[in-house]
Protein backbone atom coordinates (compact mmCIF):
# COMPACT_ATOMS: atom_id res chain seq x y z
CA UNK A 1 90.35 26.91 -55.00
CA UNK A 2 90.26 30.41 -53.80
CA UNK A 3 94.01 31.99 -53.63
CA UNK A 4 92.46 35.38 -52.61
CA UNK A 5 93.77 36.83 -49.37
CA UNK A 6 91.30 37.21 -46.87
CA UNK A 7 90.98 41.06 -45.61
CA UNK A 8 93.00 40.32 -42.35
CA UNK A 9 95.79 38.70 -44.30
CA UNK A 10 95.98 41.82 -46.81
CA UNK A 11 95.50 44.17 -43.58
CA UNK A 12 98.85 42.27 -41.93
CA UNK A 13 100.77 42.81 -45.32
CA UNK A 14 99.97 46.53 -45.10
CA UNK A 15 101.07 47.16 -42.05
CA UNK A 16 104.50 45.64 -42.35
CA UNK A 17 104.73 47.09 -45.78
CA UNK A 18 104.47 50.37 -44.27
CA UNK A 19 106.54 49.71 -41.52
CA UNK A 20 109.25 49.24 -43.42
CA UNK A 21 108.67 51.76 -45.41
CA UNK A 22 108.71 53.75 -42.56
CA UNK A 23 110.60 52.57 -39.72
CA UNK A 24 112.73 49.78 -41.02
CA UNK A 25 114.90 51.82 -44.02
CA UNK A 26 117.82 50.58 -45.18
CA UNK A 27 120.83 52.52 -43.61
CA UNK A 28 118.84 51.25 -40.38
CA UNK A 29 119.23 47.70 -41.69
CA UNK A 30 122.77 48.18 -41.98
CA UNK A 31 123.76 49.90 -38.88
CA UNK A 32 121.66 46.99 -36.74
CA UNK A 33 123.70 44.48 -39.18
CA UNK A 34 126.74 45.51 -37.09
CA UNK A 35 125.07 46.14 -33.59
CA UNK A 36 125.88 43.55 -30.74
CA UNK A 37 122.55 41.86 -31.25
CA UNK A 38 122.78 41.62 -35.00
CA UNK A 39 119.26 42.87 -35.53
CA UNK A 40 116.86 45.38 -33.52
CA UNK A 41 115.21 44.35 -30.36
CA UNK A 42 112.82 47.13 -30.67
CA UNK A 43 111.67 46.16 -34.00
CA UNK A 44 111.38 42.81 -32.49
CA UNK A 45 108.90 44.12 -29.87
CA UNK A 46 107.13 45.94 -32.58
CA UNK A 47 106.45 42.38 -34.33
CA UNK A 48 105.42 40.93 -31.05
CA UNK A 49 102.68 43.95 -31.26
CA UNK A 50 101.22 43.40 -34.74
CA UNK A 51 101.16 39.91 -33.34
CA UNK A 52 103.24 38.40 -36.10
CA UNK A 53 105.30 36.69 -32.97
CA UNK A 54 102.01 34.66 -32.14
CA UNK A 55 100.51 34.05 -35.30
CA UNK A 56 100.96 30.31 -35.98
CA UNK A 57 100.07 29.03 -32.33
CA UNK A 58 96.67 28.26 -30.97
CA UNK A 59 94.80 30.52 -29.34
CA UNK A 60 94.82 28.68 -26.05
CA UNK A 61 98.63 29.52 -25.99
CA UNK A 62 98.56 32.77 -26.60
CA UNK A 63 98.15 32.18 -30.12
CA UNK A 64 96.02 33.57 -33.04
CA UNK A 65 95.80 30.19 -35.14
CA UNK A 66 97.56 30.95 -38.03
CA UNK A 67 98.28 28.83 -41.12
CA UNK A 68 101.51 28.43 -43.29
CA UNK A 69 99.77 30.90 -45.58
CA UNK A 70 99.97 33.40 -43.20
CA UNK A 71 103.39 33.07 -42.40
CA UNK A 72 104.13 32.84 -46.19
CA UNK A 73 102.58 36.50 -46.02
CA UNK A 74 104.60 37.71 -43.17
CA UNK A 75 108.24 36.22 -44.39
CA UNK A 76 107.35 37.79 -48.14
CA UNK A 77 107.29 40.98 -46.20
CA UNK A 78 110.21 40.26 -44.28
CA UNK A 79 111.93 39.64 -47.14
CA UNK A 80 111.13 42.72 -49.23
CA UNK A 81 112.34 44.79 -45.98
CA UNK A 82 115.91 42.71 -45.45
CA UNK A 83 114.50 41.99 -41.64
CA UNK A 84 117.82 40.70 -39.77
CA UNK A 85 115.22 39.57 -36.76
CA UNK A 86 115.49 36.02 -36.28
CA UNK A 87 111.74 35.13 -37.20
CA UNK A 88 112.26 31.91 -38.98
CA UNK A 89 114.57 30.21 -36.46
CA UNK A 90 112.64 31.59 -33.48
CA UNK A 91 108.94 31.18 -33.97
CA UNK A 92 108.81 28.93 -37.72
CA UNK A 93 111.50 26.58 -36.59
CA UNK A 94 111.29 26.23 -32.55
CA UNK A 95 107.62 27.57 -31.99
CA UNK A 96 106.53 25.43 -34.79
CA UNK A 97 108.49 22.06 -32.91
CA UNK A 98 106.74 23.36 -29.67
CA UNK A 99 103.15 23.82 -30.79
CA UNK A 100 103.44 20.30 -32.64
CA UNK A 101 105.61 18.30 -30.04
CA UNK A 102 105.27 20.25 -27.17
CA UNK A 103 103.55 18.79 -23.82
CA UNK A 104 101.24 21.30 -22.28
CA UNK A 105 103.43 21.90 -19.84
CA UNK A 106 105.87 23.28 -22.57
CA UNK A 107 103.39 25.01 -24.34
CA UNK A 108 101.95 27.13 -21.52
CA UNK A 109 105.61 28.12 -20.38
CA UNK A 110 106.81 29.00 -23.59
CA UNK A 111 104.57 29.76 -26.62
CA UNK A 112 102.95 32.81 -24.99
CA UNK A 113 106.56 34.12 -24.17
CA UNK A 114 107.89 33.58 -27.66
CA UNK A 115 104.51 35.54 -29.18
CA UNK A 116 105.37 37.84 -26.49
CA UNK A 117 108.59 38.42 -27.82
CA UNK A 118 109.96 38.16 -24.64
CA UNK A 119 111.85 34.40 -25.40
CA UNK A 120 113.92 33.72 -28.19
CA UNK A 121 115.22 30.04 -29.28
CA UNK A 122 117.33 28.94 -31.85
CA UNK A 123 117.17 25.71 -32.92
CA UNK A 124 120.53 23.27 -33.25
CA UNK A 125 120.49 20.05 -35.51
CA UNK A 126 122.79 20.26 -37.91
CA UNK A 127 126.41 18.83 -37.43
CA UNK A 128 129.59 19.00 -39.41
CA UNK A 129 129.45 16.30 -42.40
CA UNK A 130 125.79 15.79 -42.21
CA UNK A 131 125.04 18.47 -45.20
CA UNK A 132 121.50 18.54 -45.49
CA UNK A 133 120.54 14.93 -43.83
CA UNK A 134 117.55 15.64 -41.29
CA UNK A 135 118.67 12.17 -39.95
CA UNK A 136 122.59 12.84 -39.44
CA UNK A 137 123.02 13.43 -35.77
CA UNK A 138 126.02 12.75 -33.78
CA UNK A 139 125.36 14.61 -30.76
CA UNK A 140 124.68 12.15 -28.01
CA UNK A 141 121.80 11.93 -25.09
CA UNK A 142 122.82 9.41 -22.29
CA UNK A 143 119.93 8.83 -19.55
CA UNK A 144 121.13 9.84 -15.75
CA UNK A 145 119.73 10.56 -12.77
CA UNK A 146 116.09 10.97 -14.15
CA UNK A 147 116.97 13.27 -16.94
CA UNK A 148 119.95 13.17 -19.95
CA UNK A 149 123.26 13.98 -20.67
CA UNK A 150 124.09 15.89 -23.76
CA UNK A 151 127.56 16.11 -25.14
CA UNK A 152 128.34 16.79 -28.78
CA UNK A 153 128.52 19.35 -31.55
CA UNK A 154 125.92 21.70 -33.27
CA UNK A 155 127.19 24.08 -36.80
CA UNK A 156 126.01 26.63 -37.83
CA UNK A 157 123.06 27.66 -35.79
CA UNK A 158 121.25 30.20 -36.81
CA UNK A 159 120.47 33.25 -34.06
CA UNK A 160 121.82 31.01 -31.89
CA UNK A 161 124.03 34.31 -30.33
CA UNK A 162 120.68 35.90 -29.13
CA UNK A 163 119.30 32.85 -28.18
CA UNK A 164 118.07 32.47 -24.31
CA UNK A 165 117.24 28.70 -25.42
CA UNK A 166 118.18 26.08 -27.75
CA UNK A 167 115.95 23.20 -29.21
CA UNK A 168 118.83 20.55 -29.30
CA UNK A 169 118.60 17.12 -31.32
CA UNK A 170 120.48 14.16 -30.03
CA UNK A 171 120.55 10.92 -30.66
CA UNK A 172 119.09 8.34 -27.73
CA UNK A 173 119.34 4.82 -28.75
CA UNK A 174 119.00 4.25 -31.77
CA UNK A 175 116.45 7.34 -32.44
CA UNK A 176 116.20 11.14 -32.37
CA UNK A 177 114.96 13.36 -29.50
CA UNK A 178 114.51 16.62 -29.01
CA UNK A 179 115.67 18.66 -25.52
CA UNK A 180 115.26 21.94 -24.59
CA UNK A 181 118.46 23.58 -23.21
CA UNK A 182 119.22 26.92 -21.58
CA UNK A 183 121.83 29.00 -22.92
CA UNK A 184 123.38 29.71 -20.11
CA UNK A 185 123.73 26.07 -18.86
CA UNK A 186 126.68 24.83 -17.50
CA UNK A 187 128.78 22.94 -20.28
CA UNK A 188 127.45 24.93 -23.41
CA UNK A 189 129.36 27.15 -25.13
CA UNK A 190 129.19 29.27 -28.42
CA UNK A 191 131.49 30.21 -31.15
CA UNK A 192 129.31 33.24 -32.56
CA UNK A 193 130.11 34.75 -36.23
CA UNK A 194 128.30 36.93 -38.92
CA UNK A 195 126.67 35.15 -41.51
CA UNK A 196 127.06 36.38 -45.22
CA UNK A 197 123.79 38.54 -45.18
CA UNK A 198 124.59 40.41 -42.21
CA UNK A 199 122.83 37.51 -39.63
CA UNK A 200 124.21 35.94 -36.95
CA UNK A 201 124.86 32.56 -36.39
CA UNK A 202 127.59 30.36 -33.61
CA UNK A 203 129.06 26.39 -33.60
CA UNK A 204 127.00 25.29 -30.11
CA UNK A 205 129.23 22.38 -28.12
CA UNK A 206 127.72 20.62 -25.23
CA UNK A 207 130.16 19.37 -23.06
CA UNK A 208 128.59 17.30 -20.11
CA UNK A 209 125.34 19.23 -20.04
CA UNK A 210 122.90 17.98 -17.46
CA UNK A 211 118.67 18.33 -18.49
CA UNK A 212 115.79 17.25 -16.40
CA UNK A 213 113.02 14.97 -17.66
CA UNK A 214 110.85 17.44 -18.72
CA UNK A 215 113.41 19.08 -21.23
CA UNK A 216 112.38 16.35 -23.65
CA UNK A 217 110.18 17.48 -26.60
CA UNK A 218 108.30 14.51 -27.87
CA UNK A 219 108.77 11.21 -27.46
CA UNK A 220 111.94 9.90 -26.93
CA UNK A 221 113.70 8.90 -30.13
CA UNK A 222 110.89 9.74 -32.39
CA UNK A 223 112.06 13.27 -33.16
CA UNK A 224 112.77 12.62 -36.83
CA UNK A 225 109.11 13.40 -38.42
CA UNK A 226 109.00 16.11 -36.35
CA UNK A 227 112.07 17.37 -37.19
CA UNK A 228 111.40 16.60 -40.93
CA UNK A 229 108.13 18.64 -40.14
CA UNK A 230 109.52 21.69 -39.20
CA UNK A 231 112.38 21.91 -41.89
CA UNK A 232 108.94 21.55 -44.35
CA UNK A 233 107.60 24.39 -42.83
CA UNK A 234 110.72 26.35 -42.96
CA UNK A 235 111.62 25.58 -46.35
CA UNK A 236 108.11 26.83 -47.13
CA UNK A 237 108.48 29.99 -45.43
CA UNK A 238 111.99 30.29 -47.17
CA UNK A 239 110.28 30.05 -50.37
CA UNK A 240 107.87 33.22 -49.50
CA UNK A 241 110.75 35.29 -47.88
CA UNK A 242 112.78 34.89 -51.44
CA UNK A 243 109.46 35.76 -53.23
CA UNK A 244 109.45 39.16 -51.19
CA UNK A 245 113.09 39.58 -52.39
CA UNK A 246 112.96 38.66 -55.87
CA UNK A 247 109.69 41.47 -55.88
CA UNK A 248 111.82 44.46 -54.34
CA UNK A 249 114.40 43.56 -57.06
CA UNK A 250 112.34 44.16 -59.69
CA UNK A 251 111.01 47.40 -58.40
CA UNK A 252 114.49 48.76 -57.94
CA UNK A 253 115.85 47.62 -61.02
CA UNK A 254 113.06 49.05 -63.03
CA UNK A 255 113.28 52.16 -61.01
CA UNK A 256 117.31 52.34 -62.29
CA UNK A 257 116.48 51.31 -65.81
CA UNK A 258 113.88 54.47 -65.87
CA UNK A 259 116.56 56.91 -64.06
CA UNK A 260 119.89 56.22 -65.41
CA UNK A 261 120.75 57.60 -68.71
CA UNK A 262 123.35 56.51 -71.27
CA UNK A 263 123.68 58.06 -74.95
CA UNK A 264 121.13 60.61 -73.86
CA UNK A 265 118.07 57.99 -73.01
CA UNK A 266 117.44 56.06 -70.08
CA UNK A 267 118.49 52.79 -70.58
CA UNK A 268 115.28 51.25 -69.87
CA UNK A 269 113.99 52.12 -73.59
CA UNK A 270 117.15 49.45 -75.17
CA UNK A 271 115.20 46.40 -75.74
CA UNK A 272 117.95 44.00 -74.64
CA UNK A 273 117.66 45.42 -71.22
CA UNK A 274 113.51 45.82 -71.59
CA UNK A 275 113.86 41.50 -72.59
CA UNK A 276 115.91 40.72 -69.25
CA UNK A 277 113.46 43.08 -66.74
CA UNK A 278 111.13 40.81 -68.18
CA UNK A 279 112.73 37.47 -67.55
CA UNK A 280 113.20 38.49 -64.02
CA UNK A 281 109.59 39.37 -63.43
CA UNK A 282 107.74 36.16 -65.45
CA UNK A 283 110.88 34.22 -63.13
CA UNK A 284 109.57 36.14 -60.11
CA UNK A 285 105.34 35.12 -60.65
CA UNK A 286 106.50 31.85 -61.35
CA UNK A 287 108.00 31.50 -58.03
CA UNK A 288 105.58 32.94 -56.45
CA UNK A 289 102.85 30.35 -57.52
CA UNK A 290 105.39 27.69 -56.60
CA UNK A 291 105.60 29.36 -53.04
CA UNK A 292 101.91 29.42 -52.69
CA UNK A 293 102.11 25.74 -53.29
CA UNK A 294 104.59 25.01 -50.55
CA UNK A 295 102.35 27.36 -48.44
CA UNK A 296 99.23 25.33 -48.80
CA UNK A 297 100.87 22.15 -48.90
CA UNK A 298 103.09 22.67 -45.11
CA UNK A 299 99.85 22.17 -43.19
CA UNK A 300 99.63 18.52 -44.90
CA UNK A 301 99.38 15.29 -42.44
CA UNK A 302 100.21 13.57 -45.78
CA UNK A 303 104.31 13.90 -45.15
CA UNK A 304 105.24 12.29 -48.81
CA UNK A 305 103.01 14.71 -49.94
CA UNK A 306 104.02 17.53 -48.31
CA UNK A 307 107.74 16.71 -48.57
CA UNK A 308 107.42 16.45 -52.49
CA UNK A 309 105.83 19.24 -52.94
CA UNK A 310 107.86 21.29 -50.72
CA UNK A 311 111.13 19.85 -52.49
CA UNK A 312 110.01 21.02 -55.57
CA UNK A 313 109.00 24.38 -54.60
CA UNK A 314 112.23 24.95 -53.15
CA UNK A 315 114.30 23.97 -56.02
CA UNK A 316 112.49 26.33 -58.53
CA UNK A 317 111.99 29.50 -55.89
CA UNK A 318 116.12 29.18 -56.12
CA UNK A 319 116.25 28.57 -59.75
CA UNK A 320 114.35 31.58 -60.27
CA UNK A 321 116.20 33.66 -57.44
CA UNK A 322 119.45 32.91 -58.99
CA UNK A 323 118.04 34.21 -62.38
CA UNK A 324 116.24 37.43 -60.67
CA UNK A 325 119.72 37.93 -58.35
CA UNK A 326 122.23 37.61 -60.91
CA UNK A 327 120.23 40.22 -63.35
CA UNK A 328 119.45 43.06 -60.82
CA UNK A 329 123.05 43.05 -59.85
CA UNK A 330 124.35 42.81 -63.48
CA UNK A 331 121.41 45.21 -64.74
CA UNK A 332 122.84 48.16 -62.37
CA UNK A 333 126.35 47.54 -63.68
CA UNK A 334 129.15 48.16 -60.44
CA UNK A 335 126.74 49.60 -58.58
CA UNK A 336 125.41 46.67 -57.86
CA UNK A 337 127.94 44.92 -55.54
CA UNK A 338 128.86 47.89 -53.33
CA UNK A 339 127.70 48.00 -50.20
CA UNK A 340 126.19 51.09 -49.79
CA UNK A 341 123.30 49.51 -52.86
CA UNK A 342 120.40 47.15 -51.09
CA UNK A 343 120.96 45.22 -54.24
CA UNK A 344 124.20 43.31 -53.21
CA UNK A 345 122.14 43.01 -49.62
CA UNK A 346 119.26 41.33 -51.34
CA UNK A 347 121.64 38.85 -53.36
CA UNK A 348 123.66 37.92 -50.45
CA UNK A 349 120.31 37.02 -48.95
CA UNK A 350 118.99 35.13 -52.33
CA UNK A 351 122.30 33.06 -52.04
CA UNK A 352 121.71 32.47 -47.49
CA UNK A 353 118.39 31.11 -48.95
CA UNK A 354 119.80 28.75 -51.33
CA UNK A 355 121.76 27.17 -48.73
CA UNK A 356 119.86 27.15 -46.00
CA UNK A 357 117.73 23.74 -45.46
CA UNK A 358 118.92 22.53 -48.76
CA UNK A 359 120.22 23.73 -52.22
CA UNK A 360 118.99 23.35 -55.31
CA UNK A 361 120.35 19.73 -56.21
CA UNK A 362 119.53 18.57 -52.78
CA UNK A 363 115.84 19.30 -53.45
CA UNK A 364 115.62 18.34 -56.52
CA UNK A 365 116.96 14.67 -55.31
CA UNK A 366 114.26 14.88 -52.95
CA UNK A 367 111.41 15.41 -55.71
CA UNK A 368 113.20 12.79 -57.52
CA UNK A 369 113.31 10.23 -55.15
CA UNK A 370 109.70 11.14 -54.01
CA UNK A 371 108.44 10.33 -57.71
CA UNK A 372 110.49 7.12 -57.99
CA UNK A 373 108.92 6.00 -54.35
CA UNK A 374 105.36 6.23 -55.53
């Protein structure tokens, strides 16, 4: 197998790198953090021109066909610049439900305005008590007039502030479906809040909220492997993102260990110190051939396969971010969890990862179960 980057792939990566570098520095990151927004709309509008916005639809959408290995080398990026723009909920979460569950109809309305960056959706599943069950849905959908009914609760959904629509699961019958459903409908209201790593996130409740018949996504209660499709694919982008994070850490950390000086030597040349920068980086390759995994594996039709792979993935990309988080902080002494550092920023972020789409021990239960079913 061939795990070199193709010459457009390497291109992208360069051009985020350097606009980062450039445009995207960190006391920018932190004033957007506290903005209205939460992140930058005209870094937004930037992605939407290096065509990161429409890079995993089809072409005939407005699209430029990418893979799950191109979005693993977009979210790496991301994560090595903090990004606060909601790119996984937004085009790896609800463009990825569209483009696979979509009708045409959908498709044409929406994709190109997502990779436009002129549409932004947030997608609302989870519930309170449901912890990381895909299948725990209490939110209701009652058929009337034509169309549905939705009334119930949604926690903690992600961008769901900036959101002009939600992808909403509900429960018809005794399955799943997905609905489309305008922000600004009557009956839905948001609870907003900041997240840990400087995000933005609400508690959505539908109260009475009317949607047509061509709100549905899918079929009608068989949203589940759909669903459990997309979390794949965002768990695998996850993966990447932390990869990007755990790789800035090391560069910063070995930058300090060079600069600062104690007992008249940097403290880079004590070989306790030397040992742990090399923990974190073996830690940090490691996860990043487990990410490539997860990468290659999210385009599967196989779903056991993809799902066990993915599971797995996930729970060592954390096990190493933990490791890689915990030692860059440590390694720059009190430095390390003041604000004004990137450091803390990129652990808070490490730690959003590891609960986001499940944690460590929900994973490996997954991969557990997964092994025990074949």
């Amino acid at each position: 197998m061939n795990f070199d980057y193709t010459e457009e792939q390497i291109a992208l990566q360069d051009t985020l790198r350097r606009f980062f570098a450039r445009d995207y520095g960190f006391e920018h990151r932190r004033a957007m953090s506290k903005s209205a927004d939460g992140f930058d709309r005209a870094a937004w509008a930037t992605f939407a021109d290096f065509g990161i916005l429409a890079l995993p639809f089809p072409e005939d959408f407005g699209g430029l066909n990418g893979n799950a290995v191109d979005t693993m080398l977009v979210m790496e990026m991301l994560g090595r610049g903090l990004a606060l723009e909601p790119y996984l909920p937004g085009v790896v979460l609800c463009g990825g439900l569209l483009r696979d569950a979509g009708s045409t109809a959908q498709k044409e309305a929406l994709l190109p305005a997502i990779a436009g960056g002129e549409l932004m959706l947030a997608f609302a599943h989870f519930g309170a008590g449901g912890r990381y069950a895909l299948d725990h849905v209490a939110t209701k959908a009652t058929p009337e007039g034509g169309g549905w009914t939705l009334d119930g609760a949604k926690a903690v959904v992600l961008a769901a502030p900036s959101a002009d629509k939600f992808i909403v699961s509900a429960r018809e019958g005794l399955g799943l479906s997905l609905f489309l459903v305008d922000a600004k409908a009557p009956g839905v209201s948001l609870r907003s809040y900041p997240t840990q790593d400087g995000a933005r996130a609400a508690d959505l409740r539908l109260d009475g909220v009317q949607v047509s018949a061509d709100a549905l996504i899918g079929p009608a209660g068989g949203a589940l492997p759909l669903i459990e499709r997309a979390v794949d694919y965002a768990n695998a982008a996850l993966c990447a993102e932390a990869v990007g994070i755990m790789a800035a850490l090391n560069e910063v950390t070995l930058e300090y260990l060079k600069t600062r000086k104690q007992f008249g030597q940097p403290i880079g040349k004590f070989q306790a110190l030397q040992h742990r920068m090399a923990d974190m980086v073996i830690a940090t390759e490691q996860a990043r051939s487990m990410a490539t995994l997860a990468a290659v594996r999210a385009d599967s039709d196989d779903a056991a396969e993809r799902s066990r792979c993915i599971a797995a993935a996930k729970a060592y990309v954390l096990q190493s971010a933990r490791l890689v988080g915990q030692q860059a902080v440590q390694l720059h002494g009190g430095m390390g969890v003041t604000d004004e550092l990137n450091v803390g920023h990129y652990f808070k972020r490490l730690t959003m990862i590891g609960l986001s789409f499940g944690d460590v021990d929900y994973h490996l239960g997954r991969f557990s179960d997964s092994l025990l079913a074949a």
